[in-house]
Protein backbone atom coordinates (compact mmCIF):
# COMPACT_ATOMS: atom_id res chain seq x y z
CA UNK A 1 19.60 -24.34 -7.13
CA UNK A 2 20.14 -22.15 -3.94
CA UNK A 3 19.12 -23.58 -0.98
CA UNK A 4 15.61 -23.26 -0.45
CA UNK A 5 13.51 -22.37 2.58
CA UNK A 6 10.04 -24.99 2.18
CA UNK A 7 7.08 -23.56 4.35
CA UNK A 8 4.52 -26.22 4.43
CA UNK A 9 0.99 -25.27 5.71
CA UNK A 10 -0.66 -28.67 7.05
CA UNK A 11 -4.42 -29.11 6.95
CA UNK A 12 -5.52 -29.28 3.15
CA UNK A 13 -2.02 -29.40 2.05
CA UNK A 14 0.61 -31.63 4.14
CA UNK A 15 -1.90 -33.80 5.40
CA UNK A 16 -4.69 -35.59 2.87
CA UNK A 17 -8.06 -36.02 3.71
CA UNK A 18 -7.35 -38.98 6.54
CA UNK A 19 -4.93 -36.41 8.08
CA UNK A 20 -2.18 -38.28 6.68
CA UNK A 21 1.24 -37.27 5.28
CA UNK A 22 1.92 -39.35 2.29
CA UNK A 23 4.91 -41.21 2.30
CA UNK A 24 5.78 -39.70 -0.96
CA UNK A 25 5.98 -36.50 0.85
CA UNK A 26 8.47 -37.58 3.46
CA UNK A 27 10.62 -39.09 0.91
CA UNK A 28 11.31 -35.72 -0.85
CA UNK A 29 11.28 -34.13 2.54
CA UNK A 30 14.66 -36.14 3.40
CA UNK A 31 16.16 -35.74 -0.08
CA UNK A 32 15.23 -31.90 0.26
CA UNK A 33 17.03 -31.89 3.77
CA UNK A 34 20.12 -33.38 2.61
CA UNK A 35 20.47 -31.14 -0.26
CA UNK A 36 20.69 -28.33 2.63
CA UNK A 37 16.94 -26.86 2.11
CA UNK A 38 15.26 -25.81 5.10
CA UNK A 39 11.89 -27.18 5.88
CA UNK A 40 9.07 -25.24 8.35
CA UNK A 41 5.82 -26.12 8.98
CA UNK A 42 3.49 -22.96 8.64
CA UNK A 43 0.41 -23.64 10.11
CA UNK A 44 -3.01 -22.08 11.83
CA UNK A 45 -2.08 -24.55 14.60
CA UNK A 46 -0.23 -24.19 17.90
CA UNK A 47 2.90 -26.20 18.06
CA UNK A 48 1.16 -28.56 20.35
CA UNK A 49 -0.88 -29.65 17.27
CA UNK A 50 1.74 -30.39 15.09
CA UNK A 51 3.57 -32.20 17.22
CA UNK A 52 1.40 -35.82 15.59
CA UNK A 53 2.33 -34.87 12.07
CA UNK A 54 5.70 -34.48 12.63
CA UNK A 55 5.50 -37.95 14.29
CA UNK A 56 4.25 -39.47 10.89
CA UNK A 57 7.60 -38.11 9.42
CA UNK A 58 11.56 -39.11 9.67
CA UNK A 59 12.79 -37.57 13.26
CA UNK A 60 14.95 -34.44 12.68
CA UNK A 61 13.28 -32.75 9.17
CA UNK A 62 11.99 -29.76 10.79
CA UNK A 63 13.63 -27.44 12.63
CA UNK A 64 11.65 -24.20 12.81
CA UNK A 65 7.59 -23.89 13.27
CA UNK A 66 5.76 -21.16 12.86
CA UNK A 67 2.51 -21.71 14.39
CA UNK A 68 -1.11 -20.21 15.10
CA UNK A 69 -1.13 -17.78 12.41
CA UNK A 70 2.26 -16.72 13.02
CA UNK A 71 1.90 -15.75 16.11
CA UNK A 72 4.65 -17.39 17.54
CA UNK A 73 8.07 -18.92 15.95
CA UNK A 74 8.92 -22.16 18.02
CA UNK A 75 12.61 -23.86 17.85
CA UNK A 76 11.49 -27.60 18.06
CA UNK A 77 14.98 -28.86 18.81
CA UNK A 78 14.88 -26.93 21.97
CA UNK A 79 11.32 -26.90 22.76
CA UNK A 80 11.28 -22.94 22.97
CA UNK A 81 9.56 -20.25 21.59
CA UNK A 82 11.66 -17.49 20.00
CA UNK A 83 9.14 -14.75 18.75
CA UNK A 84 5.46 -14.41 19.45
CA UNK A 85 2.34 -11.70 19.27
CA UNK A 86 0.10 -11.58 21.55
CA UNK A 87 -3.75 -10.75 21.92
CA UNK A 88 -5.02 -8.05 24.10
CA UNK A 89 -6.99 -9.35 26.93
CA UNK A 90 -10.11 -7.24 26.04
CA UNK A 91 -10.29 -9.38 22.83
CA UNK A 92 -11.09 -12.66 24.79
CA UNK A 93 -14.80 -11.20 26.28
CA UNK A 94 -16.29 -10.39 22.94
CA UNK A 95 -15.18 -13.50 21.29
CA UNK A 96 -17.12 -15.57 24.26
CA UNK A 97 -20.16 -13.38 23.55
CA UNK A 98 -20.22 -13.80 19.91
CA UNK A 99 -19.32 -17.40 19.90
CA UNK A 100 -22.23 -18.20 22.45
CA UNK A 101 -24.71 -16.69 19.35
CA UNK A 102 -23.65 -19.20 16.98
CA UNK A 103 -23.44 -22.22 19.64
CA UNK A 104 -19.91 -22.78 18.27
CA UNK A 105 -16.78 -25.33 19.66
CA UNK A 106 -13.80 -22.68 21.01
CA UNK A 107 -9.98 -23.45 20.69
CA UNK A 108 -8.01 -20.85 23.13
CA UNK A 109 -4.46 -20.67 22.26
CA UNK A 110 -1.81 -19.90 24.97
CA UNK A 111 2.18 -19.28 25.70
CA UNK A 112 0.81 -22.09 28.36
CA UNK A 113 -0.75 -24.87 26.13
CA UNK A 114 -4.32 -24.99 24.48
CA UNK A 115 -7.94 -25.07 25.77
CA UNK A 116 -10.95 -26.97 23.49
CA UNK A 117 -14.76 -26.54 24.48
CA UNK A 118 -18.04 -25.60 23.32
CA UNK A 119 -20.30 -22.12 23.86
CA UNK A 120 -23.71 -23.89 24.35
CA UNK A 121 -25.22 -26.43 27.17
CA UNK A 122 -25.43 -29.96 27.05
CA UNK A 123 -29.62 -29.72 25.58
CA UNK A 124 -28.61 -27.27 23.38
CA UNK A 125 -26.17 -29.45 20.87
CA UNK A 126 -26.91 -27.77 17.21
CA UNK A 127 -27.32 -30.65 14.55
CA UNK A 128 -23.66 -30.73 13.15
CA UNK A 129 -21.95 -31.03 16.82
CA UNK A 130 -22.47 -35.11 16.99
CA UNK A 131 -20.34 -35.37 13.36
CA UNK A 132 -17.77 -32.44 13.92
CA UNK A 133 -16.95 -33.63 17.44
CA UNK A 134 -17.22 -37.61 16.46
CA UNK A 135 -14.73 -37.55 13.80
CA UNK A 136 -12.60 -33.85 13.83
CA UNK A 137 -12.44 -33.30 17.40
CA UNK A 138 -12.35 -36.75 18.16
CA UNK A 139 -8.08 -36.51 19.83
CA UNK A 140 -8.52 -33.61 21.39
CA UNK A 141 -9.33 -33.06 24.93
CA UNK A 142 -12.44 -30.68 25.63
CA UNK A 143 -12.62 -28.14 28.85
CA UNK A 144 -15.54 -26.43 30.68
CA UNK A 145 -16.07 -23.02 29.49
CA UNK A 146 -15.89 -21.48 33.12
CA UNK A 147 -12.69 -23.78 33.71
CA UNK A 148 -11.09 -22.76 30.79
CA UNK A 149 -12.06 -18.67 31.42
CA UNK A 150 -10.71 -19.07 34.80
CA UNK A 151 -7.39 -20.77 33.36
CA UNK A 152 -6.62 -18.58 31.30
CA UNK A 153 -6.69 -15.53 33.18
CA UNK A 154 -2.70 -15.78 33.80
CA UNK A 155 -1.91 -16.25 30.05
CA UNK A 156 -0.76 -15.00 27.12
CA UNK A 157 -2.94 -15.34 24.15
CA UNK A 158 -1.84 -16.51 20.79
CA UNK A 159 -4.73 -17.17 18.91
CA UNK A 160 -8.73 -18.03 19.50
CA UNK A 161 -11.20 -19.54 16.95
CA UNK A 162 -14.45 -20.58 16.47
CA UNK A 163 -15.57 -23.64 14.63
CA UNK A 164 -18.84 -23.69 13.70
CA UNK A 165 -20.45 -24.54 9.82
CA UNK A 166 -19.20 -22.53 6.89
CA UNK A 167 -22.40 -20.59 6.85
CA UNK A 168 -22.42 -19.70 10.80
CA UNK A 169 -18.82 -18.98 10.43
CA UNK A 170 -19.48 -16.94 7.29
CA UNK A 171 -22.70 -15.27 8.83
CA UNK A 172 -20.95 -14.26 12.12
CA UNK A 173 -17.59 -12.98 10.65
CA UNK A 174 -18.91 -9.26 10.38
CA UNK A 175 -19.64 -9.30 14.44
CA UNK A 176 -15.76 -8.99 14.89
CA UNK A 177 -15.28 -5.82 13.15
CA UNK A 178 -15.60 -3.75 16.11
CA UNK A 179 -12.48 -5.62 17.43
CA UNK A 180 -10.28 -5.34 14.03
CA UNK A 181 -8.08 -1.83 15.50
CA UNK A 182 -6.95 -4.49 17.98
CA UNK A 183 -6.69 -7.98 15.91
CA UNK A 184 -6.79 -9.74 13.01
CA UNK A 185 -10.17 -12.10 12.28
CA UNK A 186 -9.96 -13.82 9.12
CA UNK A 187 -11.75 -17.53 8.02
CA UNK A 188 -9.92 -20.66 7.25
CA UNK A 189 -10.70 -23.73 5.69
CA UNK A 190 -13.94 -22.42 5.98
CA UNK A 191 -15.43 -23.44 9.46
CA UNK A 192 -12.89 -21.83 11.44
CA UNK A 193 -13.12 -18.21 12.58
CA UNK A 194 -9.35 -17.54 13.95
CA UNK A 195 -8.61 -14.10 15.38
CA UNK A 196 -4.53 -13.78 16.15
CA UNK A 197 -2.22 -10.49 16.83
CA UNK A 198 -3.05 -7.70 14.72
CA UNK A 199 -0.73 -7.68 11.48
CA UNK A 200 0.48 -11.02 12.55
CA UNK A 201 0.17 -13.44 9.43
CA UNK A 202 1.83 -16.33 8.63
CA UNK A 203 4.08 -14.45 6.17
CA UNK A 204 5.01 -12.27 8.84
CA UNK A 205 5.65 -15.07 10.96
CA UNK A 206 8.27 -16.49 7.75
CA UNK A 207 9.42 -13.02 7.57
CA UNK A 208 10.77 -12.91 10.99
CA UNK A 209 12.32 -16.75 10.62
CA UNK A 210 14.04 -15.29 7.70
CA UNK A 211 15.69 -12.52 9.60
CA UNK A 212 16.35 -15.54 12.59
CA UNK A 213 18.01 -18.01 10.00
CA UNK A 214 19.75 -15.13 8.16
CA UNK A 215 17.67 -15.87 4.41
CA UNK A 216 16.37 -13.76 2.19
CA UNK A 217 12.45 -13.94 1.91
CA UNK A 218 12.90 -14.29 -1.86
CA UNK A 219 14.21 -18.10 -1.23
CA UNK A 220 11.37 -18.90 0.46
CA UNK A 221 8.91 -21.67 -1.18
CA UNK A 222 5.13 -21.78 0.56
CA UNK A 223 2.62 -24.59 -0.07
CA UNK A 224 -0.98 -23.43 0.74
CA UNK A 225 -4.65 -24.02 0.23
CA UNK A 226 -6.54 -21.78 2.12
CA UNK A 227 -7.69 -18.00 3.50
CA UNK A 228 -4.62 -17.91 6.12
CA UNK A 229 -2.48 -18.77 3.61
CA UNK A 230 -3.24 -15.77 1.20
CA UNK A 231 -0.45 -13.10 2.86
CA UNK A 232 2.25 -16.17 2.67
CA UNK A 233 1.40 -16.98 -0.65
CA UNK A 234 1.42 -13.43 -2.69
CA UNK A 235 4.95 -12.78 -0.92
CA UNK A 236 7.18 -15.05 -0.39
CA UNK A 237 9.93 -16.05 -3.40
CA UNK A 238 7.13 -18.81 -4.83
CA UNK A 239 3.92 -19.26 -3.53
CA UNK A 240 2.25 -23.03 -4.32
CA UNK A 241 -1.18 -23.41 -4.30
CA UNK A 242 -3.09 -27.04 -3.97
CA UNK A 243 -5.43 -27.87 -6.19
CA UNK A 244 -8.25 -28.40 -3.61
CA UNK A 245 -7.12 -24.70 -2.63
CA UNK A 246 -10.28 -21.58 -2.65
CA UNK A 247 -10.08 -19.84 -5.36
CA UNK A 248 -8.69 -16.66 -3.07
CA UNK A 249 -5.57 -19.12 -2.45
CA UNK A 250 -5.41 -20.14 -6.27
CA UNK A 251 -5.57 -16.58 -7.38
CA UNK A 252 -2.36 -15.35 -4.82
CA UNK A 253 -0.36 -18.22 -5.69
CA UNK A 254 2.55 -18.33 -8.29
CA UNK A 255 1.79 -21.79 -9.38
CA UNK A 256 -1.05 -24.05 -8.72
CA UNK A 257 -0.62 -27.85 -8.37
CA UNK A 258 -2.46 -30.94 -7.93
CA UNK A 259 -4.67 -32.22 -4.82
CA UNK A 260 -3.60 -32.81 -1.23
CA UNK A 261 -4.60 -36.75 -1.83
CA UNK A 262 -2.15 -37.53 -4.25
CA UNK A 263 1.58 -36.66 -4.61
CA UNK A 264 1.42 -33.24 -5.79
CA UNK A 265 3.46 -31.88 -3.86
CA UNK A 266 5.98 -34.27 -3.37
CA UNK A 267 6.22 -34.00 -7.56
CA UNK A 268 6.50 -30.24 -7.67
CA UNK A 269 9.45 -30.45 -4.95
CA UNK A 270 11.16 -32.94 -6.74
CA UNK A 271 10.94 -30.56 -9.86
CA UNK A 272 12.00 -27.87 -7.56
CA UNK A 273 15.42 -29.31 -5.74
């Protein structure tokens, strides 16, 4: 086989349902590295976010992230960021304003680290907030909206979402269309409303690490389950789709394997290297 470039998306495919990577998966992962495969993690996340899965893993597997979207390309060895997108300024205003209608939790994404809050006041918590912020926010450190507006005047920005319920999410997603000359807005994993560079994608972002690490885009592999995975999936060499994927992700993928809570993919790399 010729050496193989493995882009791994995390949530709903690295990671199971307890945010855990199976120790099947890191097995493979080292057997895959010393075969001389590449392996990236392709995520929706910044690098910041990543850095406690990789911690669940053998040091040294992963070499290359692309994060937020593709956004950005980061070199972990080095701690540096080698390619990045940005989002116009103008962008930031309307997705306060629309994220204040839904009373949903904002994630602002910078060349300067990562700001977490909510859009509503303290007596005005909608009924899923207590369960979202109890058990999926629970790690991450939340910021006053005003703090976080004035913070971020200075920045660069790589990606912003909104995390709300599926049907808020769903319900709001046609508010952004005025903005879509200037970005991309697209859903994932179905509570999250991300908006990153326009014609930024995470295939992009494996199209430019191709180019960086000198490999065709046909010898890429990409494992995927969900809405920002779509663009990565049609087009790379072999797009893998889990089997708790949306159907969107089922339908663009080459192949379509087994659930992230079992060894699925661990099974189809092992068939694969």
């Amino acid at each position: 086989m010729n050496k193989k470039v493995f882009a791994f998306d995390i949530d709903g495919t690295l990671l199971d349902s307890q945010e855990k990577v199976n120790k099947a998966h890191s097995e493979i992962f080292l057997k895959a590295k010393e075969k001389g495969h590449e392996l990236v993690l392709c995520s929706g996340r910044p690098f910041s976010d990543m850095i406690g899965v990789l911690k669940q893993m053998p040091d040294g597997l992963f070499e290359y992230a692309v994060c937020n979207n593709g956004a950005y390309i980061y070199h972990i060895p080095s701690n540096k960021i080698l390619e990045y997108s940005t989002i116009p300024k103008e962008v930031f205003e309307k997705f306060i304003e629309i994220g204040k209608k839904i009373k949903a939790l904002y994630a602002i994404h910078t060349d300067n680290g990562t700001r977490r809050g909510w859009l509503f006041n303290e007596n005005e918590k909608p009924e899923w907030f207590e369960t979202v912020f109890n058990q999926e926010w629970k790690h991450f450190e939340c910021t006053l909206l005003s703090d976080a507006i004035e913070w971020a005047k200075d920045k660069k920005f790589f990606q912003l979402s909104l995390r709300a319920t599926k049907e808020l999410i769903s319900y709001i997603r046609k508010e952004f269309d005025i903005i879509t000359n200037m970005v991309d807005v697209h859903i994932a994993n179905e509570y999250y409303l991300d908006i990153n560079p326009k014609n930024v994608s995470k295939f992009v972002g494996l199209s430019k690490l191709s180019k960086i690490i000198n490999k065709d885009i046909s010898d890429f592999i990409a494992f995927g389950d969900s809405g920002n995975d779509l663009d990565m999936l049609k087009n790379v060499g072999l797009g893998i789709a889990m089997g708790n994927s949306t159907n969107e992700a089922k339908e663009a993928a080459d192949i379509v394997i087994g659930h992230h809570d079992t060894t699925a993919l661990a099974d189809k790399m092992m068939e694969l290297i």
